[in-house]
C-alpha atoms as a PDB file:
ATOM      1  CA  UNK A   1       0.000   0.000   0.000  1.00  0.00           C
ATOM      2  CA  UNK A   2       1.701   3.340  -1.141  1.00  0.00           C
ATOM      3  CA  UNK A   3       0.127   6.880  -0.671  1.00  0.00           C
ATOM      4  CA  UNK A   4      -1.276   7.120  -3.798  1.00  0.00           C
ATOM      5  CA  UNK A   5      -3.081   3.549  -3.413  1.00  0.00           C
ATOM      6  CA  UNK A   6      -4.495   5.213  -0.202  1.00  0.00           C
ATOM      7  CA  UNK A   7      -5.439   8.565  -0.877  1.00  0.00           C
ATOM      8  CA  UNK A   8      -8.037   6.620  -3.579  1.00  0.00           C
ATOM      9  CA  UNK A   9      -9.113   4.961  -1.312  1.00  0.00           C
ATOM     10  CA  UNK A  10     -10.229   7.348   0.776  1.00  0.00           C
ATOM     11  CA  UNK A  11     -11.748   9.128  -2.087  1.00  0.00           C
ATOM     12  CA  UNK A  12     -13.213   6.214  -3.148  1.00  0.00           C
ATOM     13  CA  UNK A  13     -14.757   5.727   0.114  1.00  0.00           C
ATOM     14  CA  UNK A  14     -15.823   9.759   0.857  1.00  0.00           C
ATOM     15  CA  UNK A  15     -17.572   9.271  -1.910  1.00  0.00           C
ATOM     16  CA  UNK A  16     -19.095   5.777  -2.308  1.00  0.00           C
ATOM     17  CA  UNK A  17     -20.188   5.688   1.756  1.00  0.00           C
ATOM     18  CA  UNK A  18     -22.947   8.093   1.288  1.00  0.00           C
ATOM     19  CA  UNK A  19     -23.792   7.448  -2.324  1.00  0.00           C
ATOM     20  CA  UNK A  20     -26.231   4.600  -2.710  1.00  0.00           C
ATOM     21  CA  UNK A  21     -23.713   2.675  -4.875  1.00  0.00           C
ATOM     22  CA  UNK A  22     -21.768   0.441  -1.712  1.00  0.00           C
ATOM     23  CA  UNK A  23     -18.781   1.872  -0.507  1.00  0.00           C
ATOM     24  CA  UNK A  24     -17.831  -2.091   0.983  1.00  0.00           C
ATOM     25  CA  UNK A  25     -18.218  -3.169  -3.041  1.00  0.00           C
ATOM     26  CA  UNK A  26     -16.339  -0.175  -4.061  1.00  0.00           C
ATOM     27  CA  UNK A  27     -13.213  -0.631  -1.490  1.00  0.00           C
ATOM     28  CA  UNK A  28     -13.133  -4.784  -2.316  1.00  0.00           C
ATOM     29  CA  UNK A  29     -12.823  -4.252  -5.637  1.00  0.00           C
ATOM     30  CA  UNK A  30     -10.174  -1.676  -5.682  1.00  0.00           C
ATOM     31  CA  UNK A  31      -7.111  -4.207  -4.980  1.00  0.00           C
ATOM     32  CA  UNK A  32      -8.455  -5.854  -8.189  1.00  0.00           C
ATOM     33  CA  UNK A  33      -7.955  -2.169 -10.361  1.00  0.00           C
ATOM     34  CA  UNK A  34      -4.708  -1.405  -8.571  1.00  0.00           C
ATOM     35  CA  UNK A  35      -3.429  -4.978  -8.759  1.00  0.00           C
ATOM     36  CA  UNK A  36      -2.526  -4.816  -5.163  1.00  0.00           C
ATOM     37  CA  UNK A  37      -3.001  -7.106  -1.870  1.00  0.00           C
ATOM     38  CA  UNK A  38      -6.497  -6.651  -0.490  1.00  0.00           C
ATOM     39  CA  UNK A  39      -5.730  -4.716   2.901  1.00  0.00           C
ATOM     40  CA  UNK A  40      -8.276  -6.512   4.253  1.00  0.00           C
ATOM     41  CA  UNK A  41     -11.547  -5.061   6.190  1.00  0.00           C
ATOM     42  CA  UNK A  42      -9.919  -3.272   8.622  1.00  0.00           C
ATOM     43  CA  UNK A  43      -7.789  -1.306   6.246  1.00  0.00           C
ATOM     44  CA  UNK A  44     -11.420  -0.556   5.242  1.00  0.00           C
ATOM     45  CA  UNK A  45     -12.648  -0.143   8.364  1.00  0.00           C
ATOM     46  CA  UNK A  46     -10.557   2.825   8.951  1.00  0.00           C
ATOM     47  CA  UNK A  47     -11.397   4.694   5.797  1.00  0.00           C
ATOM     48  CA  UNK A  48     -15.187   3.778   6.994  1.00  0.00           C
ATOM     49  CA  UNK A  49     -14.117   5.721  10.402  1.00  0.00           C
ATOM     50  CA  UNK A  50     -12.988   8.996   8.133  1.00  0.00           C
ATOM     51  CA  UNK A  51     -16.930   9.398   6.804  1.00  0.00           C
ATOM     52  CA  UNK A  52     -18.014   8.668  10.448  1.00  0.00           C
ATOM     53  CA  UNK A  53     -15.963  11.818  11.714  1.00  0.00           C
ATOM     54  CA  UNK A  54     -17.207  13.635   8.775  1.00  0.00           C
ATOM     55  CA  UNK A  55     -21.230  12.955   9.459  1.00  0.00           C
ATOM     56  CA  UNK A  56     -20.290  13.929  13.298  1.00  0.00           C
ATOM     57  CA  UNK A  57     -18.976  17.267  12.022  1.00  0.00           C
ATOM     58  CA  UNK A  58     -22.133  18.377   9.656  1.00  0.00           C
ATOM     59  CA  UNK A  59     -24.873  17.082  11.689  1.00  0.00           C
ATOM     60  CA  UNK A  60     -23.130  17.520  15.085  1.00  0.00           C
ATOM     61  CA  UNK A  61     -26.045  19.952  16.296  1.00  0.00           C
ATOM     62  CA  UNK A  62     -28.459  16.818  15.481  1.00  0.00           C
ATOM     63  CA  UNK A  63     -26.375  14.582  16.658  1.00  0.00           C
ATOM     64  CA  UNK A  64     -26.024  16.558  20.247  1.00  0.00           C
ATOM     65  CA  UNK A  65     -29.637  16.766  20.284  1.00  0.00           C
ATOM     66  CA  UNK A  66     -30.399  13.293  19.727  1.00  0.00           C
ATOM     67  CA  UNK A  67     -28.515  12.271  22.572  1.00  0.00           C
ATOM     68  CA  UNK A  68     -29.809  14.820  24.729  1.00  0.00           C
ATOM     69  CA  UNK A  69     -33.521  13.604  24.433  1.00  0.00           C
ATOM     70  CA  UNK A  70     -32.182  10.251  24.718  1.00  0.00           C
ATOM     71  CA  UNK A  71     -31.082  10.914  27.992  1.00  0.00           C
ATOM     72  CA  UNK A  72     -33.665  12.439  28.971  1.00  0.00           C
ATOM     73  CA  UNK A  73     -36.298   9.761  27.648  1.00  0.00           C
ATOM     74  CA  UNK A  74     -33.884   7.537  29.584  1.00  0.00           C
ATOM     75  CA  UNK A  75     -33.987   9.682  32.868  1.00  0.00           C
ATOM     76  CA  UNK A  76     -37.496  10.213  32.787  1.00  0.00           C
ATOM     77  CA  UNK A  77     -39.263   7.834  31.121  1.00  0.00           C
ATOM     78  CA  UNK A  78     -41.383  10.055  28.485  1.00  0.00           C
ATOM     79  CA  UNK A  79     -41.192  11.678  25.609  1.00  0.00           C
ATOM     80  CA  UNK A  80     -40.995  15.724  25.560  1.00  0.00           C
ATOM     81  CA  UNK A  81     -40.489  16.664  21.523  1.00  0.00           C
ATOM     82  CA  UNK A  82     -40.418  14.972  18.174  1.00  0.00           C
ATOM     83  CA  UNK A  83     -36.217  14.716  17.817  1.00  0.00           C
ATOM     84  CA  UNK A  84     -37.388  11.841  21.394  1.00  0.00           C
ATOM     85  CA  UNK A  85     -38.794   9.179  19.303  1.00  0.00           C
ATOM     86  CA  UNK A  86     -36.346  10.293  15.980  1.00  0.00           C
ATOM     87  CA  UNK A  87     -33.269   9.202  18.671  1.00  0.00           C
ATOM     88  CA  UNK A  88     -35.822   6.108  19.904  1.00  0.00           C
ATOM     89  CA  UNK A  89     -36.492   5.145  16.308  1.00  0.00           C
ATOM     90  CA  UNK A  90     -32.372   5.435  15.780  1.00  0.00           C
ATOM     91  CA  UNK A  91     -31.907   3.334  18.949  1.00  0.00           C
ATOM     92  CA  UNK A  92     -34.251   1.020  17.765  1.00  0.00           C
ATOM     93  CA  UNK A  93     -32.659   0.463  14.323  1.00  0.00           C
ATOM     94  CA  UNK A  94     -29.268   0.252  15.629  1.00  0.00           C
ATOM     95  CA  UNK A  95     -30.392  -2.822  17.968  1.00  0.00           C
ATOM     96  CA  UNK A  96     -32.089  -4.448  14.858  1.00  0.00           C
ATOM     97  CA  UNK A  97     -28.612  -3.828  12.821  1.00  0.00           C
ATOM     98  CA  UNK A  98     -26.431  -5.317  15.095  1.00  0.00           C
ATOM     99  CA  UNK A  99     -28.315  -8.415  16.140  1.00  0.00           C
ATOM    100  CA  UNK A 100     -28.669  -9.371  12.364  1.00  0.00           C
ATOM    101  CA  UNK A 101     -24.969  -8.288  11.382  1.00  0.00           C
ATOM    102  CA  UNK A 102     -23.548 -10.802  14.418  1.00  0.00           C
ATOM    103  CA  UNK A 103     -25.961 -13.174  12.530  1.00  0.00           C
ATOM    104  CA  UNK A 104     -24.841 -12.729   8.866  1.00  0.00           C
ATOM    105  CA  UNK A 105     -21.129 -11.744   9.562  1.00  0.00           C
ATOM    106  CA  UNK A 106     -20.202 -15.531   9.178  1.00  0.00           C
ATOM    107  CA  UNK A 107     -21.817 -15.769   5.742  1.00  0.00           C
ATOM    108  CA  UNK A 108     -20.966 -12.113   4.605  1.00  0.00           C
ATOM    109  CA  UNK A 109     -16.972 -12.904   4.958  1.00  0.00           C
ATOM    110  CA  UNK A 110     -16.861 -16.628   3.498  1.00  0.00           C
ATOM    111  CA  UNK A 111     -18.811 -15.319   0.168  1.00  0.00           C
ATOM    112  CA  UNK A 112     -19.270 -12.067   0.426  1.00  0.00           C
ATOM    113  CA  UNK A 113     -15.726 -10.309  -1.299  1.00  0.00           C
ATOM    114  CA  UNK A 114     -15.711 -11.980  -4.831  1.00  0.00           C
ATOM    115  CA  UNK A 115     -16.707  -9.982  -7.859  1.00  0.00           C
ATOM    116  CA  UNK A 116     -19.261 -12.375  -8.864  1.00  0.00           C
ATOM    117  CA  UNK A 117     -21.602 -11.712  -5.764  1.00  0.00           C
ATOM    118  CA  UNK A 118     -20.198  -7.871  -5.226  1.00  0.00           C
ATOM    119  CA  UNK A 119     -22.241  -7.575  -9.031  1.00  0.00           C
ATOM    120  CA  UNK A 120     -25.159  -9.444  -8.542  1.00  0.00           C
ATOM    121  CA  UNK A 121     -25.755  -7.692  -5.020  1.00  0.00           C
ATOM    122  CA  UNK A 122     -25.159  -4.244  -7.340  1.00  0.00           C
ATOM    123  CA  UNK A 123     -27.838  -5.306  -9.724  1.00  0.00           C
ATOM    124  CA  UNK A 124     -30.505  -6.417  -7.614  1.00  0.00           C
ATOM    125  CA  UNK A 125     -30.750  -3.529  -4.589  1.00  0.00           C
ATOM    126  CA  UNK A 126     -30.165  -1.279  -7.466  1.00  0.00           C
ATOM    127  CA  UNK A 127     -33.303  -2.400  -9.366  1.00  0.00           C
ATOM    128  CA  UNK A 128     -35.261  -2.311  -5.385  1.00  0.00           C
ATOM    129  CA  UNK A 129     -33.765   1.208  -4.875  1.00  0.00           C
ATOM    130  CA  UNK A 130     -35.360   2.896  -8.597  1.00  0.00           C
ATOM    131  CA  UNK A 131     -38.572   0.786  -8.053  1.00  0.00           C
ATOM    132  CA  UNK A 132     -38.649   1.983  -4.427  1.00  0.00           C
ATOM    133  CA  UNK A 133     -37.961   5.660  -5.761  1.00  0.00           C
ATOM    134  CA  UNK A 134     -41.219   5.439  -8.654  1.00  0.00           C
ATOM    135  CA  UNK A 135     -43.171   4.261  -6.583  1.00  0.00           C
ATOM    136  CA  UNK A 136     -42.946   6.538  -3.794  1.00  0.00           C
ATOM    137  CA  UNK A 137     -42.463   9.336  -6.045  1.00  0.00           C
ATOM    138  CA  UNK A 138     -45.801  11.160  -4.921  1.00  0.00           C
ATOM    139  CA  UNK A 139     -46.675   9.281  -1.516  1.00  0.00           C
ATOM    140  CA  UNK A 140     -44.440  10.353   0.436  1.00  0.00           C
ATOM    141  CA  UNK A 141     -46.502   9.456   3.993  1.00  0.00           C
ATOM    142  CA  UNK A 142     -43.687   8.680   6.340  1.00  0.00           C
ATOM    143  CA  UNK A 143     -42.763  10.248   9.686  1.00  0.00           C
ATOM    144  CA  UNK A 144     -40.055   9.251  11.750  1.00  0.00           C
ATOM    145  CA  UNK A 145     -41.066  12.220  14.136  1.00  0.00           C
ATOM    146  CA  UNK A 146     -42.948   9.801  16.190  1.00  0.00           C
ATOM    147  CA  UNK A 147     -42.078   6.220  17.551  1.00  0.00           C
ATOM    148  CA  UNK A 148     -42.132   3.772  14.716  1.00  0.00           C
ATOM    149  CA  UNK A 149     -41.041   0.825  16.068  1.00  0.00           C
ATOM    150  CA  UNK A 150     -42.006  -1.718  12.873  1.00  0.00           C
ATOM    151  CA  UNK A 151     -40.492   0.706  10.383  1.00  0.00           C
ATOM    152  CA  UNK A 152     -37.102   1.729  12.573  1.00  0.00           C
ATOM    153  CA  UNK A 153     -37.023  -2.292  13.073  1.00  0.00           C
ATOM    154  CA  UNK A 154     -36.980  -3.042   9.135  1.00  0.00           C
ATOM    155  CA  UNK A 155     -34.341   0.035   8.057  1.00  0.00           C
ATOM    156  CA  UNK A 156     -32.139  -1.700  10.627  1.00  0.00           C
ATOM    157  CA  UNK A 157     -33.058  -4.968   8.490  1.00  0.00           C
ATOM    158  CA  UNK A 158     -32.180  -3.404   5.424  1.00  0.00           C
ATOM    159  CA  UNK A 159     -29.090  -1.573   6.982  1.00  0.00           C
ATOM    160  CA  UNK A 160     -27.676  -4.927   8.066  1.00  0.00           C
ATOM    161  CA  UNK A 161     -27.831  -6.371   4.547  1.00  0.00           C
ATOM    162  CA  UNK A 162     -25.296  -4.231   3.917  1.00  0.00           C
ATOM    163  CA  UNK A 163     -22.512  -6.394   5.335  1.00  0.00           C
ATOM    164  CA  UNK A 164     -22.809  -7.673   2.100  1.00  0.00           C
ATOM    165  CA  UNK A 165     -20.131  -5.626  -0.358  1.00  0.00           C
ATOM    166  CA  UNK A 166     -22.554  -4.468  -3.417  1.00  0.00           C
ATOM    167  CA  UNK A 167     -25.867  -3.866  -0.872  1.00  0.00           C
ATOM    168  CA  UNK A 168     -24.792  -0.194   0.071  1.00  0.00           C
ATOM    169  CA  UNK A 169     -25.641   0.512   3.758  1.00  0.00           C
ATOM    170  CA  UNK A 170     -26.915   4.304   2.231  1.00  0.00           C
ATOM    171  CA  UNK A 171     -28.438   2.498  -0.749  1.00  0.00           C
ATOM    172  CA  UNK A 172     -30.337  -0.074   1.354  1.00  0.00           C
ATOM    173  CA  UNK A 173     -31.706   2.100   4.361  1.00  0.00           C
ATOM    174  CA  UNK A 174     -32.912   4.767   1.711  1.00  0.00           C
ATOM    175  CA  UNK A 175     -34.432   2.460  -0.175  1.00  0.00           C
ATOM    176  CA  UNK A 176     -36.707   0.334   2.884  1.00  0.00           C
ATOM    177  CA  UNK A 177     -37.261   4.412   3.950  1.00  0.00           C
ATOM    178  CA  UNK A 178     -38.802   5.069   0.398  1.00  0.00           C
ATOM    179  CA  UNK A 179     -40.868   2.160   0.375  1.00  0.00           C
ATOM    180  CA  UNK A 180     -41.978   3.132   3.803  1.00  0.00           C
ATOM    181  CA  UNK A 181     -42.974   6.680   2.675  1.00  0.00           C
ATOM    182  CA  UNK A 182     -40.400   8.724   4.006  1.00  0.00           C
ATOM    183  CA  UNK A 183     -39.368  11.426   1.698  1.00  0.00           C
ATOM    184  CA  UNK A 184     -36.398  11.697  -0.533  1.00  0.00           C
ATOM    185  CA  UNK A 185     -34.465  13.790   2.059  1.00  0.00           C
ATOM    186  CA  UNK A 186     -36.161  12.991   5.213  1.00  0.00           C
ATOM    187  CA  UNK A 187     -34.781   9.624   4.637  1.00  0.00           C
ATOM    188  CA  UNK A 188     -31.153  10.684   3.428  1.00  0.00           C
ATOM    189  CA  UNK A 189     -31.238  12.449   6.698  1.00  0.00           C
ATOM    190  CA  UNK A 190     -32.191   9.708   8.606  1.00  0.00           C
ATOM    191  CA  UNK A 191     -29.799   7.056   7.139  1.00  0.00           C
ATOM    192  CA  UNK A 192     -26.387   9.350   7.502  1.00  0.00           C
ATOM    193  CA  UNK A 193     -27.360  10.004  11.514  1.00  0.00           C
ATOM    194  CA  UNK A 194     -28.003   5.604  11.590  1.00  0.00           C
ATOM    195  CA  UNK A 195     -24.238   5.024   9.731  1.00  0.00           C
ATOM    196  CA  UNK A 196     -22.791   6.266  12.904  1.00  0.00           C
ATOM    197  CA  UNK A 197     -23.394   4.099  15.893  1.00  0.00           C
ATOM    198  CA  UNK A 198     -22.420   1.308  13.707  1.00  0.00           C
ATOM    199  CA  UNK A 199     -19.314   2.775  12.222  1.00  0.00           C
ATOM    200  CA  UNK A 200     -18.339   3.050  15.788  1.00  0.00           C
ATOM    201  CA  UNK A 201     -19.659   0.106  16.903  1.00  0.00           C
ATOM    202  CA  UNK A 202     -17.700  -1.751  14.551  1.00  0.00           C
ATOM    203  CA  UNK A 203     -14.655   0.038  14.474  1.00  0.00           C
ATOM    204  CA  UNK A 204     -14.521  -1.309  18.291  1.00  0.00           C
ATOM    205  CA  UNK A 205     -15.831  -4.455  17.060  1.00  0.00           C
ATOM    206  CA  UNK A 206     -12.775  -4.830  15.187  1.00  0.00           C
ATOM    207  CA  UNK A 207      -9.950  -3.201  17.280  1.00  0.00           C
ATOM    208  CA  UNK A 208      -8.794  -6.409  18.299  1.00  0.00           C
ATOM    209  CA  UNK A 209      -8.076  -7.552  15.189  1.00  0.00           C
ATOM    210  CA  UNK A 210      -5.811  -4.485  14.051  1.00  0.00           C
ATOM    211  CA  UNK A 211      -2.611  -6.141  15.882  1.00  0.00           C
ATOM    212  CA  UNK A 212      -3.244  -9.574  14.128  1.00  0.00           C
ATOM    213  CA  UNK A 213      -3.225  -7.868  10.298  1.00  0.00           C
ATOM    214  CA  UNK A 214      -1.388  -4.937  11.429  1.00  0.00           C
ATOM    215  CA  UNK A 215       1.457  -5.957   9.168  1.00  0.00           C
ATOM    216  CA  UNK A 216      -0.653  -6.162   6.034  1.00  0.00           C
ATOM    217  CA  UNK A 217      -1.311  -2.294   5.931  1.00  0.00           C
ATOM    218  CA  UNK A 218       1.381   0.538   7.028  1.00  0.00           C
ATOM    219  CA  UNK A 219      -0.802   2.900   9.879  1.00  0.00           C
ATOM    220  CA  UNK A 220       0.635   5.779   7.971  1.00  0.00           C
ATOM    221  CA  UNK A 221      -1.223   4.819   5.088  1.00  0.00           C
ATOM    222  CA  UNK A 222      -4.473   4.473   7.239  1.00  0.00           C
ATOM    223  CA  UNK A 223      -4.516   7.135   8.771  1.00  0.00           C
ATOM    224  CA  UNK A 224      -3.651   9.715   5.326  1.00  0.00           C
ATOM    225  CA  UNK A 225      -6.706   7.717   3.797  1.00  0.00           C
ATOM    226  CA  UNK A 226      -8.938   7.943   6.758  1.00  0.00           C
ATOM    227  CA  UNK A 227      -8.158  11.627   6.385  1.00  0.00           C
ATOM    228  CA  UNK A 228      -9.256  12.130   2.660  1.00  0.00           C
ATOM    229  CA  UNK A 229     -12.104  10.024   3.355  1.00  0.00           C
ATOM    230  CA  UNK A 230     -13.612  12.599   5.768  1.00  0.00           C
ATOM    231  CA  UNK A 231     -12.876  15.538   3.861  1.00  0.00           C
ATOM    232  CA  UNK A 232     -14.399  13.952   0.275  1.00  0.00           C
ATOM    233  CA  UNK A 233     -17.371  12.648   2.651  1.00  0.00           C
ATOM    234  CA  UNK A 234     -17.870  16.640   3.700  1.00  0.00           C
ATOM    235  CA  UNK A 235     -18.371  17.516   0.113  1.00  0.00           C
ATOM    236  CA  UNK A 236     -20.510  14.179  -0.430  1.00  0.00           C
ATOM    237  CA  UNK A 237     -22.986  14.755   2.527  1.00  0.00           C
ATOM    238  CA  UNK A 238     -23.487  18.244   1.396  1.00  0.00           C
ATOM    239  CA  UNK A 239     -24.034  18.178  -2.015  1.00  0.00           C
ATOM    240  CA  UNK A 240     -25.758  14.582  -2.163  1.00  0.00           C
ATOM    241  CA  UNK A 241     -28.636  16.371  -0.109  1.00  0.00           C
ATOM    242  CA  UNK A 242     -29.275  19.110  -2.427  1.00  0.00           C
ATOM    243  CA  UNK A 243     -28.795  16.608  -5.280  1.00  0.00           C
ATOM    244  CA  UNK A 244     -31.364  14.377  -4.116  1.00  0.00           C
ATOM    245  CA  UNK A 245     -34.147  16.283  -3.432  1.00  0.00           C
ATOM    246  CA  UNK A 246     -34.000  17.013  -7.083  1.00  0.00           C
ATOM    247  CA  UNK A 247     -33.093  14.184  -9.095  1.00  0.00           C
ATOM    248  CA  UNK A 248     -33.880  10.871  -6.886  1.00  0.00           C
ATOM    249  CA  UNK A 249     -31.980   7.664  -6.966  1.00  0.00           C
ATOM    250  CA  UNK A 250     -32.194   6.770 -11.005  1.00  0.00           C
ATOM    251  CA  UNK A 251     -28.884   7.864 -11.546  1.00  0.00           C
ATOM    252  CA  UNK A 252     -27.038   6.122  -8.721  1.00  0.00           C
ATOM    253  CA  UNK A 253     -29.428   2.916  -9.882  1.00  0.00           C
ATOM    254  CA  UNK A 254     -28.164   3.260 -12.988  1.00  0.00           C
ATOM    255  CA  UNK A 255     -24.564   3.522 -11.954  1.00  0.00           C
ATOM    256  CA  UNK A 256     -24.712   0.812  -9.901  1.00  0.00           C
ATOM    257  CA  UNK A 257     -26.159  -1.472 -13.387  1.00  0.00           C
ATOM    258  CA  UNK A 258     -23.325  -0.640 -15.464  1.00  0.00           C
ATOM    259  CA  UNK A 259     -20.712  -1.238 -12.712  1.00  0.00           C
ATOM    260  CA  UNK A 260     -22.131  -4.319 -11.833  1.00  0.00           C
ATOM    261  CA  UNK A 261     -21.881  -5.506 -15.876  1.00  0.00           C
ATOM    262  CA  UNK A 262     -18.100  -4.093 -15.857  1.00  0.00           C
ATOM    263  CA  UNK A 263     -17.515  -6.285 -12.733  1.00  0.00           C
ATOM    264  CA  UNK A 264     -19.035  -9.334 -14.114  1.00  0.00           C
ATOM    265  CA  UNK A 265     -17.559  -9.067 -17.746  1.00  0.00           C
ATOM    266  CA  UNK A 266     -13.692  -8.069 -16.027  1.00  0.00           C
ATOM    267  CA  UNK A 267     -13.698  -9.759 -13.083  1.00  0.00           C
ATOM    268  CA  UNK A 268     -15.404 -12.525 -12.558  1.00  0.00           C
END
């Protein structure tokens, strides 16, 4: 790994982790461009914890609000204002997420790296994400204002799926959010604030790991990609949520068709 091999990476991943195209595809499939050694997930773990320092630095205001109503829900037992049941419905998803990651992490690491399922996983979520978007296009009913335990519980479905390179955490919980009625931006909202307890969560996850493969990554390199990555995913957050509002998820579906038939005709 030299600088130049991480600095796209981090690019790469500023870009990919909040686009709906799969930032985990993206990053596996790099070592396969660059003809390099894989650095393994924890190399891409700590281009993952770059985007996580850049949502805490644009929503930081929602993020200390949030936790303050959390605390207080937890202190008091009630509900006071809508941003309560937004951090309970967070909470709530974040539970889901990491029960059904610690069920599919197994599976996800024996088959989930080759090209072959990276492309298929591409196609299919892309062709749930534009039907998702058509559909909803004009009923947008959704509210995560108020405690929605059933929908919170199936965007932390969806946002487990995407343990699976090719899924797209963004791509997955935007999509479940559209088909649940949540609006283009409300949901874009919602699934950059749910990326970040389990960015964390599995950045600790995996800290024990980081002396084992240690040697197959220099830190220097890490930390220089984990550095562009939050700086490109400043740009991403800020512009993807203008973007969106405007022209909806057929272009990233798109994208995500023709990578998936480069993959398959290259790679696999």
């Amino acid at each position: 790994m030299d600088s130049t091999s991480a600095l796209l990476y981090g690019i790469i991943q500023g870009l990919t982790e909040f686009l709906p195209v799969s930032s985990s595809g993206h990053l596996a499939l790099l070592p396969h461009w660059l003809e390099i050694k894989d650095p393994g997930v924890v190399f891409d773990l700590a281009m993952h914890v770059g985007t996580a320092l850049s949502i805490g630095l644009y929503f930081y205001k929602d993020i200390l609000a949030l936790s303050k109503e959390l605390l207080v829900i937890l202190k008091e037992r009630k509900l006071q204002r809508a941003q309560g049941a937004q951090a309970l419905n967070m909470l709530v998803a974040t539970i889901v997420t990491v029960i059904f990651v610690l069920l599919l992490k197994d599976l996800a690491k024996d088959y989930g790296r080759n090209p072959t399922s990276i492309a298929f996983n591409l196609i299919v979520f892309g062709l749930f994400m534009l039907v998702s978007d058509k559909i909803m296009k004009d009923r947008e009913t959704g509210d995560m204002n108020r405690t929605q335990w059933l929908k919170s519980s199936a965007i932390g479905l969806f946002q487990a799926l995407a343990i699976f390179p090719g899924v797209s955490r963004s791509g997955s919980t935007l999509t479940i959010s559209r088909f649940l009625g949540l609006g283009r931006e409300e949901a874009s909202r919602f699934s950059f604030l749910l990326s970040l307890p389990i960015i964390v969560a599995g950045f600790i996850y995996k800290l024990p790991a980081l002396q084992e493969h240690g040697a197959r990554f220099e830190i220097s390199m890490a930390i220089w990609g984990m550095f562009i990555s939050f700086i490109t995913g400043l740009l991403t957050i800020h512009f993807f949520l203008k973007f969106i509002k405007r022209a909806g998820l057929l272009p990233f579906a798109l994208y995500r068709m023709i990578l998936a038939i480069i993959v398959w005709k290259l790679l696999s």
